[in-house]
PDB file of N, CA and C in Angstrom:
ATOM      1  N   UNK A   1       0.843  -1.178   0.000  1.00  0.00           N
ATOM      2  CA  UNK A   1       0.000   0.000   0.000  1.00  0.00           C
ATOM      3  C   UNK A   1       0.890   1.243   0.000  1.00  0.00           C
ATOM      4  N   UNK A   2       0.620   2.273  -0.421  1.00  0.00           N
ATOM      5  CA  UNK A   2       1.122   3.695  -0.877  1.00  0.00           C
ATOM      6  C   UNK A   2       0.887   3.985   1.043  1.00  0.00           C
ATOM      7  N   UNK A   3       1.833   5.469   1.220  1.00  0.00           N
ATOM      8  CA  UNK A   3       2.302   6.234   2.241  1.00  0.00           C
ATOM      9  C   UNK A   3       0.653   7.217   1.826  1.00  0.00           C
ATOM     10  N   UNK A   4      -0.225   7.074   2.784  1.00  0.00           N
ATOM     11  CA  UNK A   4      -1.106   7.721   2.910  1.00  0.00           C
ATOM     12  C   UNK A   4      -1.053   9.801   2.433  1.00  0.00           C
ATOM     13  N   UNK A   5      -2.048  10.367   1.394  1.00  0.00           N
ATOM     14  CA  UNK A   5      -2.143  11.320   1.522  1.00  0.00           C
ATOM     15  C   UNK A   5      -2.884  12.606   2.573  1.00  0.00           C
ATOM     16  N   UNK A   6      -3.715  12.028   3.451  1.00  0.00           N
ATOM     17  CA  UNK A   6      -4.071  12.460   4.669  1.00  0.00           C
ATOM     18  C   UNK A   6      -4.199  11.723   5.912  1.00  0.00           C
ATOM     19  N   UNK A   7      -4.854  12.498   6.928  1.00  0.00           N
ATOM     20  CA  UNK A   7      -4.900  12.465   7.774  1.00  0.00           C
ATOM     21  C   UNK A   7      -6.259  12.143   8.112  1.00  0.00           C
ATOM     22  N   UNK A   8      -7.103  11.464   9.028  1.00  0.00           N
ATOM     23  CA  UNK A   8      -8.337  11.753   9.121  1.00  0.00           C
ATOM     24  C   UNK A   8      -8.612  11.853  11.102  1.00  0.00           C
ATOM     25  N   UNK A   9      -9.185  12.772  11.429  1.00  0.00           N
ATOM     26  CA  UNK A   9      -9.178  12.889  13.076  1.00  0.00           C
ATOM     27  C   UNK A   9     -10.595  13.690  13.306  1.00  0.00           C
ATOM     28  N   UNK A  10     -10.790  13.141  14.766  1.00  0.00           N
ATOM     29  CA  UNK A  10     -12.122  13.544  15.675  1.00  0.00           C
ATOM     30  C   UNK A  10     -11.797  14.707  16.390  1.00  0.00           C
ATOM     31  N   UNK A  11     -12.486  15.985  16.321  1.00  0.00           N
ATOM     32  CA  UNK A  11     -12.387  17.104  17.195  1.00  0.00           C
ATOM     33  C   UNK A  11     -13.179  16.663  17.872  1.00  0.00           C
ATOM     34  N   UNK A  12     -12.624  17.031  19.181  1.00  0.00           N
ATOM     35  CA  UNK A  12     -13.644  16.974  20.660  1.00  0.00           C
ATOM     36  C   UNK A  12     -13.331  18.460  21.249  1.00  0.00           C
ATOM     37  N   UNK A  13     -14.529  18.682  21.687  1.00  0.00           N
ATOM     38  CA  UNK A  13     -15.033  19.825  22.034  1.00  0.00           C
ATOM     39  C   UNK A  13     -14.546  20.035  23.385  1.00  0.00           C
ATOM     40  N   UNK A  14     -13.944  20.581  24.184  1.00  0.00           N
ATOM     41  CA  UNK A  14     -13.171  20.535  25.410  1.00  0.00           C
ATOM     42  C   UNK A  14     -14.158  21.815  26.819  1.00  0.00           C
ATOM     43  N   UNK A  15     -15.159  22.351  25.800  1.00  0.00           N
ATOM     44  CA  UNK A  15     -15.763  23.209  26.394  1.00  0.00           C
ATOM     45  C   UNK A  15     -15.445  25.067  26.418  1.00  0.00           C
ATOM     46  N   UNK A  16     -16.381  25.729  26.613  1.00  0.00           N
ATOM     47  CA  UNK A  16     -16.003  27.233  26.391  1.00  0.00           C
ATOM     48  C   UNK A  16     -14.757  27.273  26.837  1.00  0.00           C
ATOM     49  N   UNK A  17     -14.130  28.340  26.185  1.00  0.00           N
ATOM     50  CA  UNK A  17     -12.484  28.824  26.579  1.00  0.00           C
ATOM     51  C   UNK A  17     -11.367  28.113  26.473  1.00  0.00           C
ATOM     52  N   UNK A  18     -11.869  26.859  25.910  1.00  0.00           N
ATOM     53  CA  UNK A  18     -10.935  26.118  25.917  1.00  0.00           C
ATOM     54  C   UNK A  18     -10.349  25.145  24.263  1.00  0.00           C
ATOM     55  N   UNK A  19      -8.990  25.231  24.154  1.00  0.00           N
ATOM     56  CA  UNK A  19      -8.902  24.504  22.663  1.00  0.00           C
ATOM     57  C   UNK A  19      -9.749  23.047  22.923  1.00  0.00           C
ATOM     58  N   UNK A  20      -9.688  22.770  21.630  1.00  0.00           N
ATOM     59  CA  UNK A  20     -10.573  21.903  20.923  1.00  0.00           C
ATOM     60  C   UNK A  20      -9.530  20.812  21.316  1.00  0.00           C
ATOM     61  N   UNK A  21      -9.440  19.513  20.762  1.00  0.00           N
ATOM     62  CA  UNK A  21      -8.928  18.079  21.188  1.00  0.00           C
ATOM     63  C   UNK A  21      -8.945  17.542  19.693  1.00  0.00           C
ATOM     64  N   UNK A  22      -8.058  17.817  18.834  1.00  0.00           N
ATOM     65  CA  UNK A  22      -7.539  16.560  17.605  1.00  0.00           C
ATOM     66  C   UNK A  22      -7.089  15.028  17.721  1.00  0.00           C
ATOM     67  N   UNK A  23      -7.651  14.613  17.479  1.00  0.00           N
ATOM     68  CA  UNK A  23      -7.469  13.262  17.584  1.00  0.00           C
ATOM     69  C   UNK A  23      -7.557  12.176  16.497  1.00  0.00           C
ATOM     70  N   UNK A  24      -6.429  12.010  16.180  1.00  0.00           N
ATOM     71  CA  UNK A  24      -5.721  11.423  14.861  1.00  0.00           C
ATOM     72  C   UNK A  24      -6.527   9.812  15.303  1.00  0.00           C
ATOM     73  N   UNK A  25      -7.445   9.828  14.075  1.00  0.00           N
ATOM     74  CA  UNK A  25      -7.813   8.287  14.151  1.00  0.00           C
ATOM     75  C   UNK A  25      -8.061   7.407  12.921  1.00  0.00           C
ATOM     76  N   UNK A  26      -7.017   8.184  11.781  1.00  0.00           N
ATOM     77  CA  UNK A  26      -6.962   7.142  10.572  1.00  0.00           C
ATOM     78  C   UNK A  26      -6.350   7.754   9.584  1.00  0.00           C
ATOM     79  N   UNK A  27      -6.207   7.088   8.438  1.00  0.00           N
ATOM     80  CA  UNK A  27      -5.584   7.825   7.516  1.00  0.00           C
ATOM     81  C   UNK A  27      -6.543   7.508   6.157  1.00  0.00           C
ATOM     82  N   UNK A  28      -5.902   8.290   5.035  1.00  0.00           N
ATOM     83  CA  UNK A  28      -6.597   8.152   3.929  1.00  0.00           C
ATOM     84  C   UNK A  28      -6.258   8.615   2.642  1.00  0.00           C
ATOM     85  N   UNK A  29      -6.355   7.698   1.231  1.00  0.00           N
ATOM     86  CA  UNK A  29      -5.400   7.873   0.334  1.00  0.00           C
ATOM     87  C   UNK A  29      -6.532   8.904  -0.815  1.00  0.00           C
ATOM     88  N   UNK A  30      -6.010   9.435  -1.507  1.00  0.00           N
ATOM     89  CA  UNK A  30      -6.374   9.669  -2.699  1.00  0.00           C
ATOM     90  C   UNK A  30      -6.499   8.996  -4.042  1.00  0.00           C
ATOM     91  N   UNK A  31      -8.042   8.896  -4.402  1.00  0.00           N
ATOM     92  CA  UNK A  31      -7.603   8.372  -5.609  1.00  0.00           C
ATOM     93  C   UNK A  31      -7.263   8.924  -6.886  1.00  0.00           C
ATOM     94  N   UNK A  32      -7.262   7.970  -8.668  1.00  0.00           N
ATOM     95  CA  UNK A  32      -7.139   9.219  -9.557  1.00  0.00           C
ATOM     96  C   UNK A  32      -8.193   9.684  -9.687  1.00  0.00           C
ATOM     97  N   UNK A  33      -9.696   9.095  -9.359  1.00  0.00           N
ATOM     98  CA  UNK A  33     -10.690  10.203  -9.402  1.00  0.00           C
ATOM     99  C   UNK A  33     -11.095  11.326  -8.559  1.00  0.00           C
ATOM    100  N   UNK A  34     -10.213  11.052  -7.542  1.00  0.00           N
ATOM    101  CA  UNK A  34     -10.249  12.151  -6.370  1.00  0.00           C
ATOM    102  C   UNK A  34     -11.369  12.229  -5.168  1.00  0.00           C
ATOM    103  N   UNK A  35     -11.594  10.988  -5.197  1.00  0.00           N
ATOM    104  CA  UNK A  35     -12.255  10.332  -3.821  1.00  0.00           C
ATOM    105  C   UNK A  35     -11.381   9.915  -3.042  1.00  0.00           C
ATOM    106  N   UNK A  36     -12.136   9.271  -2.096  1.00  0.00           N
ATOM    107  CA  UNK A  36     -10.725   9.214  -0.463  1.00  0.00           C
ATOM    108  C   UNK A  36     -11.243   7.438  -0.696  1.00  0.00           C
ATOM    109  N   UNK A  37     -10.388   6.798  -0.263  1.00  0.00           N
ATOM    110  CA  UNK A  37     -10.251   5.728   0.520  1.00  0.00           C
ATOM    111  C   UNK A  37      -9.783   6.076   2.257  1.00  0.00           C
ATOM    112  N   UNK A  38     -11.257   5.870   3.095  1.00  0.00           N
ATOM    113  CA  UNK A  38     -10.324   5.778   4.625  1.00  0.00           C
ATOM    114  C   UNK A  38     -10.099   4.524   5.321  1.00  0.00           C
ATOM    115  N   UNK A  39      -8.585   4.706   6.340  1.00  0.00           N
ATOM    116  CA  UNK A  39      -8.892   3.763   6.945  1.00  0.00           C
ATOM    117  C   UNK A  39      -8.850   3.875   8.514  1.00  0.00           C
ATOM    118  N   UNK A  40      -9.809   3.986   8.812  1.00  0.00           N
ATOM    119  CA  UNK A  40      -9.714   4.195  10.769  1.00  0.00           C
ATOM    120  C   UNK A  40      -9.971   3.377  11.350  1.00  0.00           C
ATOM    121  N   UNK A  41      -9.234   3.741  12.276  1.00  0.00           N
ATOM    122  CA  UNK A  41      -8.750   2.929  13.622  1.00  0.00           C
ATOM    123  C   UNK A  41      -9.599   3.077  14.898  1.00  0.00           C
ATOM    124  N   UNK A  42     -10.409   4.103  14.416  1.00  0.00           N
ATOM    125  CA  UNK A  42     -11.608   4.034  15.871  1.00  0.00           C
ATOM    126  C   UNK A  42     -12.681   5.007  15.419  1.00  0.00           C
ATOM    127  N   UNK A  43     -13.273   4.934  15.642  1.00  0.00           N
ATOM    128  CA  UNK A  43     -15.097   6.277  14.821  1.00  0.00           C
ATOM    129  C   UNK A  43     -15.087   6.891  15.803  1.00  0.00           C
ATOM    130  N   UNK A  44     -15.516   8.508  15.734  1.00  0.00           N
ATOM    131  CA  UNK A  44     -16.136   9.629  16.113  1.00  0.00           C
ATOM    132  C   UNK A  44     -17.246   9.220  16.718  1.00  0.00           C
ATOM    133  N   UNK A  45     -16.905   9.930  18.113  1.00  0.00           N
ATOM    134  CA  UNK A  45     -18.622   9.524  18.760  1.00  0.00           C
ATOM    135  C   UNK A  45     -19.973  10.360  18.131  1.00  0.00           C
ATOM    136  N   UNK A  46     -19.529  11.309  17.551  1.00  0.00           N
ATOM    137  CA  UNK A  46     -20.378  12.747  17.068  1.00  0.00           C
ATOM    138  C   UNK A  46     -20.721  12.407  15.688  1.00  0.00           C
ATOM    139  N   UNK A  47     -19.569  11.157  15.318  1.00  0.00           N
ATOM    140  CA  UNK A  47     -19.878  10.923  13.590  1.00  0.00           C
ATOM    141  C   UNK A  47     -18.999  12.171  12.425  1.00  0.00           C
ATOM    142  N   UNK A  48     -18.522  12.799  13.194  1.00  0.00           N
ATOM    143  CA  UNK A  48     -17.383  13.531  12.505  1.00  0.00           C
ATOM    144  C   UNK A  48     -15.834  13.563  11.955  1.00  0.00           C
ATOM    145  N   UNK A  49     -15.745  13.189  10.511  1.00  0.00           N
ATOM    146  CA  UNK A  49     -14.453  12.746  10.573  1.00  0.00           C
ATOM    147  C   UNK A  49     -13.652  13.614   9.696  1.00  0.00           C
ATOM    148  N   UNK A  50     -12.593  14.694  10.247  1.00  0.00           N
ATOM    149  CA  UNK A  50     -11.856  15.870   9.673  1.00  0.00           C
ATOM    150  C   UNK A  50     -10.580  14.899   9.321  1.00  0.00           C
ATOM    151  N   UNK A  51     -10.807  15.415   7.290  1.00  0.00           N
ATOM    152  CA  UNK A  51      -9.487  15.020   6.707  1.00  0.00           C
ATOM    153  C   UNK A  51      -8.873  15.847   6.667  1.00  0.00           C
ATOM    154  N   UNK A  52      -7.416  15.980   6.914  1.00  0.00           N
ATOM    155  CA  UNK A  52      -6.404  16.966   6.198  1.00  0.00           C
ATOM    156  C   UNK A  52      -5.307  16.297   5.227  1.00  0.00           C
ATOM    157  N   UNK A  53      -4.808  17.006   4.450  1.00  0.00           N
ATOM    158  CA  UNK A  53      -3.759  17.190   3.876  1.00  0.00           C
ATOM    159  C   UNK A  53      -2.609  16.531   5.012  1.00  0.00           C
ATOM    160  N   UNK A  54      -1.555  15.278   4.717  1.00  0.00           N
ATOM    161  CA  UNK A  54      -0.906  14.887   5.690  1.00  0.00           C
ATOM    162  C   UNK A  54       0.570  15.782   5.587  1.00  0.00           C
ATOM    163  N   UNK A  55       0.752  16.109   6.403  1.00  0.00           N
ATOM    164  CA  UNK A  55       1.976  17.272   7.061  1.00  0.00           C
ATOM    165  C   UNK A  55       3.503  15.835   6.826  1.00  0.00           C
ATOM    166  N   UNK A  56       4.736  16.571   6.189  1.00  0.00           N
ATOM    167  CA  UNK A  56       5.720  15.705   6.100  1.00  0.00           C
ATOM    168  C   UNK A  56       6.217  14.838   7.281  1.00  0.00           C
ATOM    169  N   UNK A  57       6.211  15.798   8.693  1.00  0.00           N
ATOM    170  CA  UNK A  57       6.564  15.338  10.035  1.00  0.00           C
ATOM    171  C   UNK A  57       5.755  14.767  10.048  1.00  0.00           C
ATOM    172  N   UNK A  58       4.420  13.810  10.085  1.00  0.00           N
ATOM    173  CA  UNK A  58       3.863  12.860  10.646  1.00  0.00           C
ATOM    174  C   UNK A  58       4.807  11.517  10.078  1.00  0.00           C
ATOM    175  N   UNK A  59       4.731  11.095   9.180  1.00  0.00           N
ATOM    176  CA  UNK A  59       5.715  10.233   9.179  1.00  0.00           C
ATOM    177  C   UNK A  59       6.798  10.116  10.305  1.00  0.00           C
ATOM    178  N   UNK A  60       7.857  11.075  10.301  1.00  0.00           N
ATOM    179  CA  UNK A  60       8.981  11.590  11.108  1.00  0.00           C
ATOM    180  C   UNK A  60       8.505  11.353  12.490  1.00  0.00           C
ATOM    181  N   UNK A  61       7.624  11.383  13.238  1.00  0.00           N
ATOM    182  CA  UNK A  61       6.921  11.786  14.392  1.00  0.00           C
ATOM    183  C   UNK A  61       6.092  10.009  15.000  1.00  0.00           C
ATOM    184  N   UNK A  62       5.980   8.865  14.091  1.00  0.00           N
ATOM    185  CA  UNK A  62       5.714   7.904  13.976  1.00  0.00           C
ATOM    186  C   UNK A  62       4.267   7.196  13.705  1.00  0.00           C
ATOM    187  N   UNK A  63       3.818   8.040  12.736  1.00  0.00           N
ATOM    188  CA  UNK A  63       2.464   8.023  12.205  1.00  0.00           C
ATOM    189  C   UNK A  63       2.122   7.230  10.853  1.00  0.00           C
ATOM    190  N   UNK A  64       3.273   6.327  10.726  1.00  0.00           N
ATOM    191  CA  UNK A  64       3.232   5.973   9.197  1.00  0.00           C
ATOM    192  C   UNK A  64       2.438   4.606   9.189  1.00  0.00           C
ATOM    193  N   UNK A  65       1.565   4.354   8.314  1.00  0.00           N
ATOM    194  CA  UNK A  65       0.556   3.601   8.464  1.00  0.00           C
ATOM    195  C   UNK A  65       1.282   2.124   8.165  1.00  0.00           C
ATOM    196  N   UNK A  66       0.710   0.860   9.350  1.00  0.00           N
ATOM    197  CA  UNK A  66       1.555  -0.484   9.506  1.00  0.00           C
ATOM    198  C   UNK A  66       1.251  -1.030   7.952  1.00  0.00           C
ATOM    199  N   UNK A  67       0.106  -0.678   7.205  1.00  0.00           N
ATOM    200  CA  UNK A  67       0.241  -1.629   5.713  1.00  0.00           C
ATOM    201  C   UNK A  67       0.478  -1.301   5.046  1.00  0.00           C
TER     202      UNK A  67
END
């Protein structure tokens, strides 16, 4: 399998005044039609799942997906 092009993670809401909670819970490739393949490792209790663009340091940092 290819080195994943994003990221996919659960914001949790931490309450007024306070940052939010990212929580990296999968990754996900691009295809050539430009749909996602994901693959996570645990679901959003809220059902919300924020992709990003994967940052070079995640690799570096030990985020690189086992397949």
């Amino acid at each position: 399998m290819t080195t994943p092009t994003h990221t996919c993670y659960t914001v949790c809401d931490r309450g007024e005044g306070k940052k939010a909670y990212w929580a990296r819970i999968g990754s996900a490739w691009t295809n050539k039609d430009g749909s996602f393949n994901l693959r996570l490792d645990a679901l959003p209790i809220d059902g919300k799942v924020v992709v990003r663009v994967r940052k070079d340091d995640e690799e570096a940092a030990g985020f690189s997906d086992p397949a």
